[in-house]
C-alpha atoms as a PDB file:
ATOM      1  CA  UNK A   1      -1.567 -40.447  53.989  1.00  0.00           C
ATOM      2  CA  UNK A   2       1.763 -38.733  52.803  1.00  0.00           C
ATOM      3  CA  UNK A   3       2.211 -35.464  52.216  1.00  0.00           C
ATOM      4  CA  UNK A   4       2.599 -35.891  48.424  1.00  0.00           C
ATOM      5  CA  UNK A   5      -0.426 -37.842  48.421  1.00  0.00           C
ATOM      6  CA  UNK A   6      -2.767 -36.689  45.301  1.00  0.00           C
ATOM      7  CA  UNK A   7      -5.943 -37.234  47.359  1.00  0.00           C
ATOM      8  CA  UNK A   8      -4.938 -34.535  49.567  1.00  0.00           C
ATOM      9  CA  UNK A   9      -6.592 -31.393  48.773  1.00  0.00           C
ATOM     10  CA  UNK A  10      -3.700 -28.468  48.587  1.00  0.00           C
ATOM     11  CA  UNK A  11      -3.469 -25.479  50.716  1.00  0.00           C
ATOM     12  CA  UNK A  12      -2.527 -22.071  49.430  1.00  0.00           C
ATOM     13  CA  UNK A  13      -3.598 -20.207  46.360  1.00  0.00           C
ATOM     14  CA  UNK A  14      -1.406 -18.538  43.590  1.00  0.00           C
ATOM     15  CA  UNK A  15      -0.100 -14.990  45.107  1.00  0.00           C
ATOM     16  CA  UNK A  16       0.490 -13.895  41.217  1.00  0.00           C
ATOM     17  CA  UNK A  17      -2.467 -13.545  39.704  1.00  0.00           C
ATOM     18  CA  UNK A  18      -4.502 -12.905  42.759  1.00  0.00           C
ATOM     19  CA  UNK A  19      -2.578  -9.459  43.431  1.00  0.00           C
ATOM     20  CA  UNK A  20      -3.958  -8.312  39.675  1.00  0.00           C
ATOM     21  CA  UNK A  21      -7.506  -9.312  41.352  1.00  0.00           C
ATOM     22  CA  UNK A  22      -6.752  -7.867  44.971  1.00  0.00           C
ATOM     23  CA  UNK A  23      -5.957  -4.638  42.872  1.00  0.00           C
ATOM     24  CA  UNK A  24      -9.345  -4.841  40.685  1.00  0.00           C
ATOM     25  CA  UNK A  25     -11.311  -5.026  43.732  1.00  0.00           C
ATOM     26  CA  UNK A  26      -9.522  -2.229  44.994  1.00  0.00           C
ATOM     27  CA  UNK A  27     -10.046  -0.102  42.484  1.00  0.00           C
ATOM     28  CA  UNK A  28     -13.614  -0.658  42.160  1.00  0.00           C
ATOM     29  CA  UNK A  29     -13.888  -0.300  46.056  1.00  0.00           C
ATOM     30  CA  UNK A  30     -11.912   3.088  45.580  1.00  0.00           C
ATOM     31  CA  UNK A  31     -14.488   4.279  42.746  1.00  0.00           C
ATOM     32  CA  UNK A  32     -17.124   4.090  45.389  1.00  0.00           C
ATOM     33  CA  UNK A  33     -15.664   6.358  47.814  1.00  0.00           C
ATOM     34  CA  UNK A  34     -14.650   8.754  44.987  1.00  0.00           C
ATOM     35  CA  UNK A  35     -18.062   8.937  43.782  1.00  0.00           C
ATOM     36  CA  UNK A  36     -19.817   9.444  47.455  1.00  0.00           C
ATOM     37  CA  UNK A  37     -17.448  12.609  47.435  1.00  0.00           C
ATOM     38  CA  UNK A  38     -19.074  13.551  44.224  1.00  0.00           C
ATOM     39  CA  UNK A  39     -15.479  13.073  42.463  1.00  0.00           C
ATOM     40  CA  UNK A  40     -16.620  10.965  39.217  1.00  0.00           C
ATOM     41  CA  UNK A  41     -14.250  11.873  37.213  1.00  0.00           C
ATOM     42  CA  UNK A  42     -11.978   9.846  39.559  1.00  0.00           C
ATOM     43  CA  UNK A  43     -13.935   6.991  40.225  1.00  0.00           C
ATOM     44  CA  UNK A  44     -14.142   6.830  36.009  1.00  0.00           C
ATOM     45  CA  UNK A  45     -10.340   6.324  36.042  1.00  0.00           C
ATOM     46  CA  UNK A  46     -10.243   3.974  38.836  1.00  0.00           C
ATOM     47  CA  UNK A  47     -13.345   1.584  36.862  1.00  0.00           C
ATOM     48  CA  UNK A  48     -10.848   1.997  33.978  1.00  0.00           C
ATOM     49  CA  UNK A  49      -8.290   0.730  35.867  1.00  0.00           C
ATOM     50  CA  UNK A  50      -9.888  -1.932  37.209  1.00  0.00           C
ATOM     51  CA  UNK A  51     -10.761  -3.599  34.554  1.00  0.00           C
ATOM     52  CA  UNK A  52      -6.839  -3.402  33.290  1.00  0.00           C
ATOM     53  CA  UNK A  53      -6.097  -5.248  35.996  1.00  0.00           C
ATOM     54  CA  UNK A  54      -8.693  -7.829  35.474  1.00  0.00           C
ATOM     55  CA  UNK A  55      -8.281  -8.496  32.078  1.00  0.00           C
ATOM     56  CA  UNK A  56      -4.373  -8.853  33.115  1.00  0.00           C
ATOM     57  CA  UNK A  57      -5.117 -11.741  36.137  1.00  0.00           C
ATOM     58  CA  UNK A  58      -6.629 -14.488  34.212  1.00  0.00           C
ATOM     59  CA  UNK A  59      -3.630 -13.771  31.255  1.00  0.00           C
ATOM     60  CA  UNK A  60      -0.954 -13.939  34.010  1.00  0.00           C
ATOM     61  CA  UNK A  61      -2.500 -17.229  35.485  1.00  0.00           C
ATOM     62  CA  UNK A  62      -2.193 -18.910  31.980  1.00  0.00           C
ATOM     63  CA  UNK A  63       1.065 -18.004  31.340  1.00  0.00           C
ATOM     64  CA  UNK A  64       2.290 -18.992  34.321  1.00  0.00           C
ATOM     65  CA  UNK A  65       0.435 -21.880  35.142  1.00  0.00           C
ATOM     66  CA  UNK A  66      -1.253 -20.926  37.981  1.00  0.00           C
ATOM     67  CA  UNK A  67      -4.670 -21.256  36.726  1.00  0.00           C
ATOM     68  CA  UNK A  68      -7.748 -22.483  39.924  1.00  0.00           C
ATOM     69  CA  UNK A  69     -10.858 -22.247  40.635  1.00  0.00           C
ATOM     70  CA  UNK A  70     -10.346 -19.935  43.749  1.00  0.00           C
ATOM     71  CA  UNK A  71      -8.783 -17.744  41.361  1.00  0.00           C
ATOM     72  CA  UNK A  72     -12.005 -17.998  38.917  1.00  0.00           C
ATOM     73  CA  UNK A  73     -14.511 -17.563  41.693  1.00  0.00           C
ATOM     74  CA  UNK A  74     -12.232 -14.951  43.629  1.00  0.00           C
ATOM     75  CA  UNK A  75     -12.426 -12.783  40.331  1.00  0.00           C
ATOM     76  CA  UNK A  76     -16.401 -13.492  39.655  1.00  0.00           C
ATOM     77  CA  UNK A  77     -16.442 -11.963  42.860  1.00  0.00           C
ATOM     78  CA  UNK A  78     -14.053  -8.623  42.215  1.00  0.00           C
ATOM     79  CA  UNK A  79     -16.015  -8.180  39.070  1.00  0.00           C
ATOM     80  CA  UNK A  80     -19.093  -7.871  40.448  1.00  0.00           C
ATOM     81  CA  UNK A  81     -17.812  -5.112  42.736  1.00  0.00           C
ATOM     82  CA  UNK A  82     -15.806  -3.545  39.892  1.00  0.00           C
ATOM     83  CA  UNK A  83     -18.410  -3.689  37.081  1.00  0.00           C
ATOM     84  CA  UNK A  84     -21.628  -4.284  39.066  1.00  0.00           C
ATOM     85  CA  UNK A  85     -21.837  -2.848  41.829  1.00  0.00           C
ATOM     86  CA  UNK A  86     -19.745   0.373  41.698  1.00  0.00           C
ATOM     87  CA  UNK A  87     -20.863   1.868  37.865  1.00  0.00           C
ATOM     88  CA  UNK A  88     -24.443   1.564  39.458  1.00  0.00           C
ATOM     89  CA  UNK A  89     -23.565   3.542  42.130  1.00  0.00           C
ATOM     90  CA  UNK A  90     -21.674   5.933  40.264  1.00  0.00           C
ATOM     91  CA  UNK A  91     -24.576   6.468  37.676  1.00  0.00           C
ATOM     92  CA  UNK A  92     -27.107   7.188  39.776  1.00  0.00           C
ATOM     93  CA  UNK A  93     -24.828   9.517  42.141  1.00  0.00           C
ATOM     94  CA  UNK A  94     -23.984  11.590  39.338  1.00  0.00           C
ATOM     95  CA  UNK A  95     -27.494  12.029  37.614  1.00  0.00           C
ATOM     96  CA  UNK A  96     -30.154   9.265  38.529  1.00  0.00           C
ATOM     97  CA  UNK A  97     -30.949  10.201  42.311  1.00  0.00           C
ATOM     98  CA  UNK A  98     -32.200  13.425  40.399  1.00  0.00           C
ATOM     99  CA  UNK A  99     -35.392  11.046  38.939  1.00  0.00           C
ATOM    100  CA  UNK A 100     -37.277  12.195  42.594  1.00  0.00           C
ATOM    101  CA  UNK A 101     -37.053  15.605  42.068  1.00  0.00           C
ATOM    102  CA  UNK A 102     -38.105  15.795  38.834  1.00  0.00           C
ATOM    103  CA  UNK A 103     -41.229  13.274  39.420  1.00  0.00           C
ATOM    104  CA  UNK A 104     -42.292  12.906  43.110  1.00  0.00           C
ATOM    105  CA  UNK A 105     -44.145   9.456  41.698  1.00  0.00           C
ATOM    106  CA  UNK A 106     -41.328   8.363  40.295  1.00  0.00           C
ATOM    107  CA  UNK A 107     -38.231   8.886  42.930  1.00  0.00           C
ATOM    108  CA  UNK A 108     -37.795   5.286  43.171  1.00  0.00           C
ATOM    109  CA  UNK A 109     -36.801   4.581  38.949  1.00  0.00           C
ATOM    110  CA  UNK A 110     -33.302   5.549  39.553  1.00  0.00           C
ATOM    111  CA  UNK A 111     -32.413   3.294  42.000  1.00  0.00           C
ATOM    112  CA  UNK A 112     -34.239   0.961  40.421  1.00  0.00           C
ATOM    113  CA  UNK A 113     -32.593   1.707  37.531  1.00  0.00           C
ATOM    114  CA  UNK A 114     -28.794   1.066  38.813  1.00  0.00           C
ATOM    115  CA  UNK A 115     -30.110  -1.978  40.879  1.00  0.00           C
ATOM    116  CA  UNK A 116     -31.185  -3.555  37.398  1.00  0.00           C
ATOM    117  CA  UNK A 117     -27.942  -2.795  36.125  1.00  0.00           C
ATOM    118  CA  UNK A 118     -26.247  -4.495  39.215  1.00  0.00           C
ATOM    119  CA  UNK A 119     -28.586  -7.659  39.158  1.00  0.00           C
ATOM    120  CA  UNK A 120     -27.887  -7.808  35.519  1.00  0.00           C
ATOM    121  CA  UNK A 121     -24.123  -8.123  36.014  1.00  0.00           C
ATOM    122  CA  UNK A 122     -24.436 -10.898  38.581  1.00  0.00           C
ATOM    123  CA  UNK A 123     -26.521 -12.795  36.226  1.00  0.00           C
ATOM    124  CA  UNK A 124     -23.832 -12.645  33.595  1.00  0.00           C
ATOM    125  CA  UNK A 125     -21.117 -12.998  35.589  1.00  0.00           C
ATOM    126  CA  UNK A 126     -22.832 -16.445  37.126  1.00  0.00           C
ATOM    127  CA  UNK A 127     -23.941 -17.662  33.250  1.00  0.00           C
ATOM    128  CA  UNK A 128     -20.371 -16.914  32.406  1.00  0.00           C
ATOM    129  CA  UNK A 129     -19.090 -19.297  34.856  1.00  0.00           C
ATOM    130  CA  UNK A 130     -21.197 -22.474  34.205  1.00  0.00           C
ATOM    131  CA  UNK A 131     -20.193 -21.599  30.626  1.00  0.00           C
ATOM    132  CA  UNK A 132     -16.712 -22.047  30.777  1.00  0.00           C
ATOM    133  CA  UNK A 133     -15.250 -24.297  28.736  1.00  0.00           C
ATOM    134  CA  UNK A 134     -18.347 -25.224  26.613  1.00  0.00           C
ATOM    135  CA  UNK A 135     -18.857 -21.694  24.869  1.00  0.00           C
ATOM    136  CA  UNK A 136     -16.785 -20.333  21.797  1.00  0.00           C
ATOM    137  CA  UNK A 137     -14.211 -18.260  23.151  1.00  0.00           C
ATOM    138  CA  UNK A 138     -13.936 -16.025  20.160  1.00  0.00           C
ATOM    139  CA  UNK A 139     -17.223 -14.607  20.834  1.00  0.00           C
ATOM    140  CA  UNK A 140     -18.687 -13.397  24.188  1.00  0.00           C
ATOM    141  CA  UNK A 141     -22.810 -14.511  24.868  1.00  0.00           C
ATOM    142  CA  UNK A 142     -24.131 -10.869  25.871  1.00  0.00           C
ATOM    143  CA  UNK A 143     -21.808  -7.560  26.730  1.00  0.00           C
ATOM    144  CA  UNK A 144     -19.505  -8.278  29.095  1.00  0.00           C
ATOM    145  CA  UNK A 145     -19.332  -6.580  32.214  1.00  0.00           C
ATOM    146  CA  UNK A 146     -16.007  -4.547  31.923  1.00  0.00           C
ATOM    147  CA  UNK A 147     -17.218  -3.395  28.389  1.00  0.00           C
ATOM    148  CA  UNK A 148     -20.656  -2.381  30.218  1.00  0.00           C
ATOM    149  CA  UNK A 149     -18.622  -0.822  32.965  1.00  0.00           C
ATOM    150  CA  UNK A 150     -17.184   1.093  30.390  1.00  0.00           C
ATOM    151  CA  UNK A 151     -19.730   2.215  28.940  1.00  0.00           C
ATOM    152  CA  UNK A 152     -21.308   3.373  32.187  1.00  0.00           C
ATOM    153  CA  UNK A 153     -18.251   5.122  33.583  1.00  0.00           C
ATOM    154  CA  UNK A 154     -16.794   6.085  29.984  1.00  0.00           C
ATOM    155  CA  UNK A 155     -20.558   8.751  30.127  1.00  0.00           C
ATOM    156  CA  UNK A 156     -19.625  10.249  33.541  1.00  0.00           C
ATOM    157  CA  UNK A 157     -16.442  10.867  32.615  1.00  0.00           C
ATOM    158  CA  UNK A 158     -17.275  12.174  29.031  1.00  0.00           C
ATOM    159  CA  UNK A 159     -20.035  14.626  30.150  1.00  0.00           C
ATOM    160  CA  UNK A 160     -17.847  15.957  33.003  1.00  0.00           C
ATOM    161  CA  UNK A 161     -15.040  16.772  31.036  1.00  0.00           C
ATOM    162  CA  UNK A 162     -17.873  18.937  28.931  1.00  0.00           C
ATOM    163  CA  UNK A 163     -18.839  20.213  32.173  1.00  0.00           C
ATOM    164  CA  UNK A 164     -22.650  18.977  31.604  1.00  0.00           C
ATOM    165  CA  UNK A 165     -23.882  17.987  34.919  1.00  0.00           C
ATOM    166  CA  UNK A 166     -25.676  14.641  35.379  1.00  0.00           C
ATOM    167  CA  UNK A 167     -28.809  16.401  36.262  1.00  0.00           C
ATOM    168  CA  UNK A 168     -29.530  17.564  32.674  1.00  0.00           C
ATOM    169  CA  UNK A 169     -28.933  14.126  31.374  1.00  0.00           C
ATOM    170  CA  UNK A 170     -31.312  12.062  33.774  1.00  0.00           C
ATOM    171  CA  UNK A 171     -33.412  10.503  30.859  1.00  0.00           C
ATOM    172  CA  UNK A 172     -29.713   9.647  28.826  1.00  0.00           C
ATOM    173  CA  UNK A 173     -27.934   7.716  31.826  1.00  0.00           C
ATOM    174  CA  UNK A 174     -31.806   5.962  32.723  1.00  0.00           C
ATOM    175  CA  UNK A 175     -31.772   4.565  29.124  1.00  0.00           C
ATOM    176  CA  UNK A 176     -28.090   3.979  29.002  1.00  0.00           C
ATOM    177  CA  UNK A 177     -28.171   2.061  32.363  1.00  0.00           C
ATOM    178  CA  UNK A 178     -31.025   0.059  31.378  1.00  0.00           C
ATOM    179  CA  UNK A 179     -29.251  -0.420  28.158  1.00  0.00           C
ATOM    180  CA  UNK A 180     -26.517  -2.027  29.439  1.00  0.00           C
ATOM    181  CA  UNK A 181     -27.882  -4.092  32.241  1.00  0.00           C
ATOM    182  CA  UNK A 182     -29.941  -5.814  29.496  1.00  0.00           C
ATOM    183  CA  UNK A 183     -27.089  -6.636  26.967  1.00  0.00           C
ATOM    184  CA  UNK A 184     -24.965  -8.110  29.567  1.00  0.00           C
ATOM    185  CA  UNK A 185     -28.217 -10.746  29.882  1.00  0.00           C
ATOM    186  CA  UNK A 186     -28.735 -11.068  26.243  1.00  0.00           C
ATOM    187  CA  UNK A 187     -27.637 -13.754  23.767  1.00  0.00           C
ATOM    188  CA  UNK A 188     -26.157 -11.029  21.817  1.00  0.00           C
ATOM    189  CA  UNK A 189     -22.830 -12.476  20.385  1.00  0.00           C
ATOM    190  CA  UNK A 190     -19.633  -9.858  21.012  1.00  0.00           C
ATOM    191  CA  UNK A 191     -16.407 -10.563  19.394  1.00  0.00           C
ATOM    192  CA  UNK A 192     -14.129 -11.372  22.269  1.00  0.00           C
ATOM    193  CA  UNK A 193     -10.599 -10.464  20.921  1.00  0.00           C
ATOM    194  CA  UNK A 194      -9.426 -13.792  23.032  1.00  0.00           C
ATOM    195  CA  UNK A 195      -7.909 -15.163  19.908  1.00  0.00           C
ATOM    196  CA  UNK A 196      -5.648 -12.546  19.190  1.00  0.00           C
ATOM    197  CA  UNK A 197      -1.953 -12.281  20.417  1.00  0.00           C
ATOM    198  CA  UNK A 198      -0.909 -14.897  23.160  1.00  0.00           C
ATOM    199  CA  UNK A 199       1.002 -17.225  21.536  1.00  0.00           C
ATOM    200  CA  UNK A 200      -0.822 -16.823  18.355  1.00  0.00           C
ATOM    201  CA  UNK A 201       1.302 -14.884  15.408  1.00  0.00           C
ATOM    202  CA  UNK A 202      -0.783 -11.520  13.677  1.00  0.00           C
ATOM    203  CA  UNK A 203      -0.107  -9.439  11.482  1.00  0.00           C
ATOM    204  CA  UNK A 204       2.620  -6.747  11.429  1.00  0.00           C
ATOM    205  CA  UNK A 205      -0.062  -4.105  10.886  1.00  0.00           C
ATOM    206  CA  UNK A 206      -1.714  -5.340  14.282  1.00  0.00           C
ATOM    207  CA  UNK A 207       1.339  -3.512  16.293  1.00  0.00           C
ATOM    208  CA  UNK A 208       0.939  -0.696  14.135  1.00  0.00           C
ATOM    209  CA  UNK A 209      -2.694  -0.571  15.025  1.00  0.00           C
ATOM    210  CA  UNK A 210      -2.036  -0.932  19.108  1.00  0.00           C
ATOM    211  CA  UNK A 211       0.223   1.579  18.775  1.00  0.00           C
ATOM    212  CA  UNK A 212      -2.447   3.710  17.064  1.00  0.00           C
ATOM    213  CA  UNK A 213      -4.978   3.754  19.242  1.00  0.00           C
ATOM    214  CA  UNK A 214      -2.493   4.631  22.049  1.00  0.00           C
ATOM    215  CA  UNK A 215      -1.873   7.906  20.053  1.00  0.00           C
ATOM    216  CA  UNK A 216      -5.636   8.477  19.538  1.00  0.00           C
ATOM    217  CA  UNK A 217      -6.636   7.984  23.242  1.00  0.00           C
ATOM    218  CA  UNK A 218      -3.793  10.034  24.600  1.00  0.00           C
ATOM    219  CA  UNK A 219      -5.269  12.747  22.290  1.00  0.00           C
ATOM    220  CA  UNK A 220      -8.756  12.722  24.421  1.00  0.00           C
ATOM    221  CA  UNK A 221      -9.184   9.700  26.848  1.00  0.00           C
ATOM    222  CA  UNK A 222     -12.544  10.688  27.808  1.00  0.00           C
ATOM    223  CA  UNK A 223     -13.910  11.083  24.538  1.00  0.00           C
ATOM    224  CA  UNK A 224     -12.183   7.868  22.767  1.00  0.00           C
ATOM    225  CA  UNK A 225     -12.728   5.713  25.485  1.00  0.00           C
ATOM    226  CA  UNK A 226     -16.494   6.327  25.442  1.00  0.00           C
ATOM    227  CA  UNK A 227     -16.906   6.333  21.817  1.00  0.00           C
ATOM    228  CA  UNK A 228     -14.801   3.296  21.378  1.00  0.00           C
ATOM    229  CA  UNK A 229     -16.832   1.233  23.946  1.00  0.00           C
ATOM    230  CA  UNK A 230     -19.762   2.999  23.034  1.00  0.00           C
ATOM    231  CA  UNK A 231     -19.440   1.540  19.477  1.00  0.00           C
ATOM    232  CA  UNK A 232     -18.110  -1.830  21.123  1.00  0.00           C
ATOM    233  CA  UNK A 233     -21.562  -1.992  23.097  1.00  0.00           C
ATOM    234  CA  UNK A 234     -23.673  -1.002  19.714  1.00  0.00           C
ATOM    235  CA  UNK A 235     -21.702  -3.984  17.513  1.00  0.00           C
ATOM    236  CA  UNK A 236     -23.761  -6.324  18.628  1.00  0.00           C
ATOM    237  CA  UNK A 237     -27.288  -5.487  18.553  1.00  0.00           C
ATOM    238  CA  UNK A 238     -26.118  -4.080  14.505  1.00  0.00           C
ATOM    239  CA  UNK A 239     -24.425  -7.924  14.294  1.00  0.00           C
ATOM    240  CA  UNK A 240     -27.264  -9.704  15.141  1.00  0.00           C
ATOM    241  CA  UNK A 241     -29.669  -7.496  13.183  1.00  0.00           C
ATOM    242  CA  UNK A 242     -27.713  -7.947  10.306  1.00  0.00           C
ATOM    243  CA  UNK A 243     -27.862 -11.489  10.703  1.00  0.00           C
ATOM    244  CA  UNK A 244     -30.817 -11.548  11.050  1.00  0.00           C
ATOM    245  CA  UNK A 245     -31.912  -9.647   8.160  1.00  0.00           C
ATOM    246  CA  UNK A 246     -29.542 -11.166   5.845  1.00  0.00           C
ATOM    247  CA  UNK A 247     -31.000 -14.957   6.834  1.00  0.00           C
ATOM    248  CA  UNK A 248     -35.044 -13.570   6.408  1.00  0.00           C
ATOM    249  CA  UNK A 249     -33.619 -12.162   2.785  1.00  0.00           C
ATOM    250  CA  UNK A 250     -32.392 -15.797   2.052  1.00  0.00           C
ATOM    251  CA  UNK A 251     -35.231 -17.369   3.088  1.00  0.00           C
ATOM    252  CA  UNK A 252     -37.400 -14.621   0.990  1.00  0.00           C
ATOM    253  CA  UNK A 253     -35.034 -16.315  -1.874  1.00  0.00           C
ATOM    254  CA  UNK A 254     -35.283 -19.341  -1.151  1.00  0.00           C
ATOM    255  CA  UNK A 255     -39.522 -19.012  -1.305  1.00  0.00           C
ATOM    256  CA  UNK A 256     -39.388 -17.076  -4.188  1.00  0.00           C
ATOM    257  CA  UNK A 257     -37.643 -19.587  -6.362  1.00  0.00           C
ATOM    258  CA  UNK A 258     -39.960 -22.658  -5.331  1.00  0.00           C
ATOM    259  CA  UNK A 259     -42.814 -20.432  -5.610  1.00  0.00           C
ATOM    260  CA  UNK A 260     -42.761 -20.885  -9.838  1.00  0.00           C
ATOM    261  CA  UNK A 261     -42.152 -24.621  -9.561  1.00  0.00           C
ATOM    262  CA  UNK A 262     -45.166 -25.337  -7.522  1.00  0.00           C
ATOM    263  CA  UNK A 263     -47.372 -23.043  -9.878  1.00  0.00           C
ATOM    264  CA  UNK A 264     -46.056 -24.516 -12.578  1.00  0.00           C
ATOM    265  CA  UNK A 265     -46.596 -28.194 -11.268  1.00  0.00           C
ATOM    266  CA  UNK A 266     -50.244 -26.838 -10.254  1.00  0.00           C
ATOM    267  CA  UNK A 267     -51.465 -24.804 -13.190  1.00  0.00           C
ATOM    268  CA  UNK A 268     -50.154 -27.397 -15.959  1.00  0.00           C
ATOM    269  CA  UNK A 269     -52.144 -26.922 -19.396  1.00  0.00           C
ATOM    270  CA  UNK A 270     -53.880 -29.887 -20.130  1.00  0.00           C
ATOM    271  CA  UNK A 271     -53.385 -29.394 -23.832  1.00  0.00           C
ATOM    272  CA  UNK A 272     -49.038 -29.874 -23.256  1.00  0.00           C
ATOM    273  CA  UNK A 273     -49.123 -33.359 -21.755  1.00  0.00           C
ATOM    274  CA  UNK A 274     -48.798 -36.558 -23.774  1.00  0.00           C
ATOM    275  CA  UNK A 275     -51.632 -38.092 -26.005  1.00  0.00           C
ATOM    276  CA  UNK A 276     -53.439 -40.901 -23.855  1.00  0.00           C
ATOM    277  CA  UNK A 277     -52.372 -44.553 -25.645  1.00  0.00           C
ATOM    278  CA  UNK A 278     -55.334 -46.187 -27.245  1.00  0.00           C
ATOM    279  CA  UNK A 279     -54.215 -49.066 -26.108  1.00  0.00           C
ATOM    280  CA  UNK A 280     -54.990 -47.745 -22.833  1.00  0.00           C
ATOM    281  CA  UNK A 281     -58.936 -47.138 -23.516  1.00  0.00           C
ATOM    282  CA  UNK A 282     -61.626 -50.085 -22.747  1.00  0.00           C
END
């Protein structure tokens, strides 16, 4: 066997792409330790980052080629730290440990709680994977985790820059983790915004519009960045509910217009159909 033998499994992975990830995992490892020192606004920012970084590793490995399945497992696995694990953690540091003193009976809900959230994210992150390459990429099956991350952080963040403390908001971030941990599992379609830019031309008005919502987040990033993924989270339950209503209303339509024919069919007067032929009598 040569060296440039094709049945020879390679050695080495792509250094590119698997910095972005190396720096997503960071991040997300950093969030921790900012939240265990009760600094959540930090560990908000760092989430953030993270999941810049990850949505730049897997564009950076198909520009440049260096696309492999190290690289796809490696980031399942930075992800789950990232956007599992650490938002959990952060959540119930900032408000849901509080559960036990309010309740005695119920101390353990908020743990609970965030370890839903974090079980939730590993079972979307591993339905993601067999999914590859057999799903529509335009739309997403179920929140993804960075946008649930988001969502999870993008509250910390927003109540701490009102200076409401998480222990006044214990029911908000139990329903809100719940929330999340549950869409992320759901067949819920989300738009995935894969098929814009790349190598595909858009609209002139779509710079215009980046560069708008770089104005409006510079304005107040803790308030735009919640309310942005906030809404992002909500699209798809409204979607599918729309959907769904739409295609009962059809169906109501559909009924409704056979409904005459088959009483008319039915209820027939006697009186409007055809004289018998004599011919036809014995």
């Amino acid at each position: 066997m040569t060296d440039t033998d094709p049945a020879r499994p390679r050695r080495g992975i792509y250094l590119l792409p698997s910095l972005f990830t190396t720096g997503a995992l960071f991040a997300g490892f950093y969030a921790i330790i900012e939240a265990l020192k009760d600094d959540f606004s930090t560990a908000a920012i760092a989430i953030l980052i993270a999941m810049v970084l990850d949505g730049l590793d897997g564009r950076v490995a198909r520009l440049t080629g260096t696309q492999s399945d190290f690289g796809g497992q490696y980031d399942s696995l930075s992800d789950m730290v990232s956007f599992g694990v650490a938002p959990a953690l952060i959540v119930y540091e900032w408000s849901l440990w509080n559960v036990g003193h309010f309740a005695a009976q119920w101390s353990r809900l908020g743990w609970l709680a965030a370890f839903l959230y974090a079980a939730c994210a590993a079972l979307r992150l591993a339905r993601f994977n067999t999914q590859i390459g057999k799903a529509d990429k335009r739309f997403f099956q179920g929140l993804a985790s960075p946008s649930a991350a988001a969502v999870m952080v993008g509250m910390v963040w927003f109540t701490r820059d009102l200076g409401i403390e998480g222990k006044h908001l214990m029911v908000v971030a139990f329903a809100v983790t719940i929330a999340s941990g549950l869409l992320m599992v759901s067949n819920v379609p989300y738009y995935s915004f894969k098929d814009i830019g790349g190598s595909r031309r858009v609209p002139f008005m779509a710079i215009l519009i980046v560069v708008m919502l770089f104005v409006f987040t510079s304005i107040d990033p803790p308030k735009v960045i919640f309310a942005g993924f906030a809404l992002y989270a909500l699209s798809g339950p409204v979607w599918w509910l729309y959907r769904r209503i739409r295609r009962l209303g059809r169906r109501a339509q559909r009924h409704a217009r056979q409904q005459p024919n088959q009483e008319t069919s039915t209820h027939a007067d006697p009186a409007d159909s055809p004289p018998a032929d004599p011919g036809d009598r014995e």
